[in-house]
Protein backbone atom coordinates (compact mmCIF):
# COMPACT_ATOMS: atom_id res chain seq x y z
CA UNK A 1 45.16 117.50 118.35
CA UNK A 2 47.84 119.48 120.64
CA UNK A 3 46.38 121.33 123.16
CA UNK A 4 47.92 124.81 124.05
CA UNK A 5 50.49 125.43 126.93
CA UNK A 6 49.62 127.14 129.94
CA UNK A 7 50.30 130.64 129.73
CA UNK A 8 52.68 132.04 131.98
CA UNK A 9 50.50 134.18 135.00
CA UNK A 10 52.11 137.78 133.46
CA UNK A 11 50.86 136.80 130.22
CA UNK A 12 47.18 135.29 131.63
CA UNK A 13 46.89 138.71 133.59
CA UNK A 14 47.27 140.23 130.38
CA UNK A 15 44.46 138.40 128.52
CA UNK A 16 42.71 138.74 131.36
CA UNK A 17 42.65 142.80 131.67
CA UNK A 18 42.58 143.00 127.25
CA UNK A 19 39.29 141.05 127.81
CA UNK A 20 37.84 143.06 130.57
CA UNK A 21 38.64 146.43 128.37
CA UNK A 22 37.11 144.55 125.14
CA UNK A 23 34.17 144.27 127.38
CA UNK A 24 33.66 147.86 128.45
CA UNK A 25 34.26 149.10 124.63
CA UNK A 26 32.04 146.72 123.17
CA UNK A 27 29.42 147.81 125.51
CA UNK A 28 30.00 151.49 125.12
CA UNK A 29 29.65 150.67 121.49
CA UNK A 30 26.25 149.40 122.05
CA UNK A 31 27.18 145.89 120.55
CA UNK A 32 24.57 143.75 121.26
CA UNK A 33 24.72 141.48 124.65
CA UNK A 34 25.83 138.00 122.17
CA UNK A 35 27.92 140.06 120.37
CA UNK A 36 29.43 141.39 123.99
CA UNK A 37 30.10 138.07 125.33
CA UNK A 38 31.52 137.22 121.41
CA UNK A 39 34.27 139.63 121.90
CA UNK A 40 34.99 139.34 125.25
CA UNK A 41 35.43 135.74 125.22
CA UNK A 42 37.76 136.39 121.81
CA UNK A 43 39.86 138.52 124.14
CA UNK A 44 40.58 136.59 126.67
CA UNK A 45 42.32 134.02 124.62
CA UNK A 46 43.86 136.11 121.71
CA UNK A 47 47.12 135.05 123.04
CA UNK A 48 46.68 131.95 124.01
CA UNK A 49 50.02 129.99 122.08
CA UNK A 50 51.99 132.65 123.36
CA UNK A 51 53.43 129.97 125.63
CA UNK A 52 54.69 128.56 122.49
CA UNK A 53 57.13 131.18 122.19
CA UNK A 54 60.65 130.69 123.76
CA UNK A 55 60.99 132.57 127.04
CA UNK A 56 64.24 134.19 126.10
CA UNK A 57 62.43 136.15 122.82
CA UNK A 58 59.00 136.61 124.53
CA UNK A 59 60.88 138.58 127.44
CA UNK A 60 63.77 140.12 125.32
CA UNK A 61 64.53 143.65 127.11
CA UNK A 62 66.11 144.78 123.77
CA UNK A 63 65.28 145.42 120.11
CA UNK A 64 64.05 141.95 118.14
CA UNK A 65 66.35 141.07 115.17
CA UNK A 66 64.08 140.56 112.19
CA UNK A 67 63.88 136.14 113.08
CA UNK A 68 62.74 136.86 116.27
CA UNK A 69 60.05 138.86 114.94
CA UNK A 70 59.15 136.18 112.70
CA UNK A 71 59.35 133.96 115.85
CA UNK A 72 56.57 136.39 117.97
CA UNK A 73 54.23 136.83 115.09
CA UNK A 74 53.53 132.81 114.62
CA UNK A 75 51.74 132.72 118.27
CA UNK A 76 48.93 134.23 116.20
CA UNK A 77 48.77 131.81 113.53
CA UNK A 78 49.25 129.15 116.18
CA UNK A 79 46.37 130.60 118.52
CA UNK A 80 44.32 130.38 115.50
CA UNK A 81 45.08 126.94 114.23
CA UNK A 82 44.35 125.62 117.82
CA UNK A 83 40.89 127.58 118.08
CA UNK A 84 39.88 126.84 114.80
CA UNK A 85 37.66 123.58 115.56
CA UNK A 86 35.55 124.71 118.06
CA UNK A 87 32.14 125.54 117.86
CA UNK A 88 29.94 128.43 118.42
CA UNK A 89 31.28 131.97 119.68
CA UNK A 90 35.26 130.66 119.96
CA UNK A 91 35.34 130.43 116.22
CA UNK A 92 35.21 134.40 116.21
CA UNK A 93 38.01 133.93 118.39
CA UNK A 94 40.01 131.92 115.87
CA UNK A 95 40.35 134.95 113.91
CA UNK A 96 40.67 137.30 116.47
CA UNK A 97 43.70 135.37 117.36
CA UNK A 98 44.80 135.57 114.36
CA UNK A 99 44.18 139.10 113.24
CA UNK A 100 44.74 141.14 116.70
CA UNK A 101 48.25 142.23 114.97
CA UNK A 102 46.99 143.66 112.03
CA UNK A 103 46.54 147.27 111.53
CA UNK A 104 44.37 149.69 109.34
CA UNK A 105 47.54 150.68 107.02
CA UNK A 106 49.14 147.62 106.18
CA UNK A 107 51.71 147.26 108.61
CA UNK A 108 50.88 144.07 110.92
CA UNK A 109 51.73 140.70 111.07
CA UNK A 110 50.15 139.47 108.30
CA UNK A 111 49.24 142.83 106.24
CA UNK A 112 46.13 142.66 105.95
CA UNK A 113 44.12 146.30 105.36
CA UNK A 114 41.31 148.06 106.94
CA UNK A 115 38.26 145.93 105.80
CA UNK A 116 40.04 142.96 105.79
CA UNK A 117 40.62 142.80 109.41
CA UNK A 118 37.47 141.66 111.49
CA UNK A 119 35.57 144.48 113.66
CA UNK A 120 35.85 142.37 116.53
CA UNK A 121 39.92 142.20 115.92
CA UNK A 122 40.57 146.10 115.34
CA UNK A 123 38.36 146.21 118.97
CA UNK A 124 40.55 143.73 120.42
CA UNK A 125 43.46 144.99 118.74
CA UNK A 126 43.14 148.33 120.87
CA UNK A 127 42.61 146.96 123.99
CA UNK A 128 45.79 145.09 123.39
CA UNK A 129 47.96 147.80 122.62
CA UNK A 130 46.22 149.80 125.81
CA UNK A 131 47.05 146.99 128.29
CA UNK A 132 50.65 146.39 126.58
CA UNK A 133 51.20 150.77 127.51
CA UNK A 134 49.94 150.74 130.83
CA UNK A 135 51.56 147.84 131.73
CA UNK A 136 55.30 147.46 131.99
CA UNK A 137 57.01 145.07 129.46
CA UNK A 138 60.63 143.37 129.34
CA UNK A 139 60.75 145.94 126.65
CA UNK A 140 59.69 149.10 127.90
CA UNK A 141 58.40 151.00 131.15
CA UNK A 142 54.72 151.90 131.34
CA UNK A 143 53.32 154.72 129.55
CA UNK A 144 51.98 157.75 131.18
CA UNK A 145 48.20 158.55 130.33
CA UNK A 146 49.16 161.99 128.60
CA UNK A 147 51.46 160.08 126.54
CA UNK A 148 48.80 157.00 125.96
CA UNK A 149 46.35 159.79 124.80
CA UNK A 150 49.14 160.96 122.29
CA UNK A 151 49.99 157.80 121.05
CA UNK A 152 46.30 157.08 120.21
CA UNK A 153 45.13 160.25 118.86
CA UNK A 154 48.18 160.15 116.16
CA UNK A 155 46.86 156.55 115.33
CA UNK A 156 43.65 157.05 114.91
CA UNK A 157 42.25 155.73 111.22
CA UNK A 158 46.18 155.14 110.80
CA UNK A 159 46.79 151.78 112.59
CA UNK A 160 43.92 151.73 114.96
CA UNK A 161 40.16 151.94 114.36
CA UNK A 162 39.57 155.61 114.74
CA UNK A 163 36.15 154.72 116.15
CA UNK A 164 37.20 152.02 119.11
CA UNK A 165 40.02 154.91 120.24
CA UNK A 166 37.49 157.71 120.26
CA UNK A 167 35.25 155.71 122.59
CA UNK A 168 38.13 154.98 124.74
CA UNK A 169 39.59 158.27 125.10
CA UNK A 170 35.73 159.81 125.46
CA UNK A 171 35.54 157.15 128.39
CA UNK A 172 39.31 157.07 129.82
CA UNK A 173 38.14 157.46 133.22
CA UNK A 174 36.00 154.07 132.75
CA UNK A 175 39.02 152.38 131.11
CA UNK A 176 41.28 153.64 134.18
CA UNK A 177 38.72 152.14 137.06
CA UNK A 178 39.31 149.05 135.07
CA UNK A 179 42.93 148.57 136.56
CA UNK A 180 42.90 149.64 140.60
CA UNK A 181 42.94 145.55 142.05
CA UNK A 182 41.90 142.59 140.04
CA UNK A 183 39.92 142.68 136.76
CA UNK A 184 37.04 141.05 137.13
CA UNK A 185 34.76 139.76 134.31
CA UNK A 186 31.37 140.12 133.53
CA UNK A 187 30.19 136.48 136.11
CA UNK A 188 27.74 136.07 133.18
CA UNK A 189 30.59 135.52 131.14
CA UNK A 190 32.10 132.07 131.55
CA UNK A 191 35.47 132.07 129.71
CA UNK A 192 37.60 129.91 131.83
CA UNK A 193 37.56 126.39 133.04
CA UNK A 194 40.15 123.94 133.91
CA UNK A 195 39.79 120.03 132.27
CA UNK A 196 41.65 117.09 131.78
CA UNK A 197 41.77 115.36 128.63
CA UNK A 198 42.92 112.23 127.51
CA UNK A 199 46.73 111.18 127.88
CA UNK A 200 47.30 114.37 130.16
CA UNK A 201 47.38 113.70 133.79
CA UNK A 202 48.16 117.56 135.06
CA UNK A 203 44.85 119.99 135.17
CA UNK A 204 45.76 122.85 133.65
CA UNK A 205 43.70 125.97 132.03
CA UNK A 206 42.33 124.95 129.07
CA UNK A 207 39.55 126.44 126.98
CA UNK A 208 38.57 123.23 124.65
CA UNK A 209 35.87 121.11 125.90
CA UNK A 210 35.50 118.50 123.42
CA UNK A 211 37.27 115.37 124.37
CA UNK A 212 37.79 116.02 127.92
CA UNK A 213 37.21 113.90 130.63
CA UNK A 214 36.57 116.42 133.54
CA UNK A 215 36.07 119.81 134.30
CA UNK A 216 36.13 122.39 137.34
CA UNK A 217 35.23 126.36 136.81
C-alpha cells in the first residue's frame, strides 16, 4: 500500500481550518455528537493526496489549461483510493475525499448531482470553498466578507447546499471567531497522529494506523 505524502504546512493549515468550520456547521445543524466527530474527522483529511500534485500546478498564479485541471481533480480520487481501507468513521472520509468537488448542478469534478453527493460532502464542500475565499491563494487575493456573502447567497441550491450556507451566513459571526490565531479542534476529537510504518524510517503525519510500528499524538 503507498502511504500519502506529507502535505505541505499551507495546505495542512487549510484542512485544518475546513475541519474546524465542518465542526461548527455540523453542530449548528444539530448532527448528532458521532455524526460530529464523522465529519470533522472527514474534513480534516479531504485533501490529503494533494501532495501528490506537482508544486508548479498546485500553486499556478494563472488560469489552469484544461490538463492541468485534469491534473488537480485526481487528488480526490487519489485521497479516496488511499482512505478507502480503513475502518470505522474514515471510510465516510473516503468519499468525502472524493466527492468535496462536486456540486448540486452538475458541474464538479466528477458530475455527480444533488442526491448523489453525500450530506457530509456538500457540508464539507462549503467549508472548503469558505476557507479557499478567506484565505489568499496563488490564484487569487482573499475575499471580502460582503463579497463572501454574495458569492454564497447566488449559490445557494445552485452549487452549494442551500441549507449548510444558510446556517453559515445566519452564524457568520461564529464562522469569523473561527479564524483570529490558531484553529483549534474539538480535544475530544483525535484526528492526527504521527507513526512509522514499515520500510519508512522518517515520522511523518500520517492518518493510517494499521501496519505501523509506532505512534506519538
Amino acid at each position: 500500500m503507498c502511504f500519502p505524502l506529507p502535505l505541505p504546512p499551507a495546505e495542512l493549515a487549510h484542512c485544518r481550518r475546513t475541519a474546524a468550520l465542518s465542526q461548527l456547521l455540523a453542530g449548528l445543524a444539530d448532527c448528532s455528537e458521532p455524526e460530529v466527530r464523522t465529519i470533522t474527522q472527514s474534513a480534516f483529511v479531504h485533501d490529503i493526496c494533494k501532495a501528490e500534485i506537482p508544486p508548479s500546478i498546485l500553486y499556478k498564479p494563472g488560469p489552469l489549461s484544461s490538463d492541468e485541471r485534469k491534473i488537480i481533480q485526481t487528488h480526490t480520487a487519489i485521497g479516496a483510493q488511499a482512505l478507502a481501507r480503513t475502518r470505522g468513521t474514515m471510510r465516510t472520509a473516503a468519499v468525502v475525499a472524493l466527492q468535496h468537488h462536486e456540486r448540486l448542478d452538475g458541474s464538479g469534478y466528477w458530475g455527480l448531482r444533488g442526491s448523489e453527493i453525500h450530506p457530509h460532502a456538500r457540508l464539507v464542500a462549503v467549508a472548503d470553498v469558505v476557507d479557499a475565499l478567506i484565505f489568499p491563494r496563488a490564484y487569487k487575493q482573499p475575499w471580502g466578507i460582503s463579497r463572501i456573502r454574495t458569492y454564497l447567497t447566488e449559490q445557494a441550491d445552485v452549487e452549494l447546499d442551500g441549507d449548510i450556507v444558510r446556517l453559515l451566513l445566519d452564524h457568520m459571526e461564529q464562522v469569523l471567531a473561527l479564524y483570529p490565531g490558531e484553529i483549534r479542534i474539538d480535544r475530544a476529537i483525535h484526528i492526527q497522529g504521527n507513526y512509522t510504518h514499515r520500510g519508512r524510517r522518517n515520522l511523518h503525519p500520517c492518518f493510517y494506523k494499521r501496519n505501523s510500528t509506532s505512534f506519538t499524538g
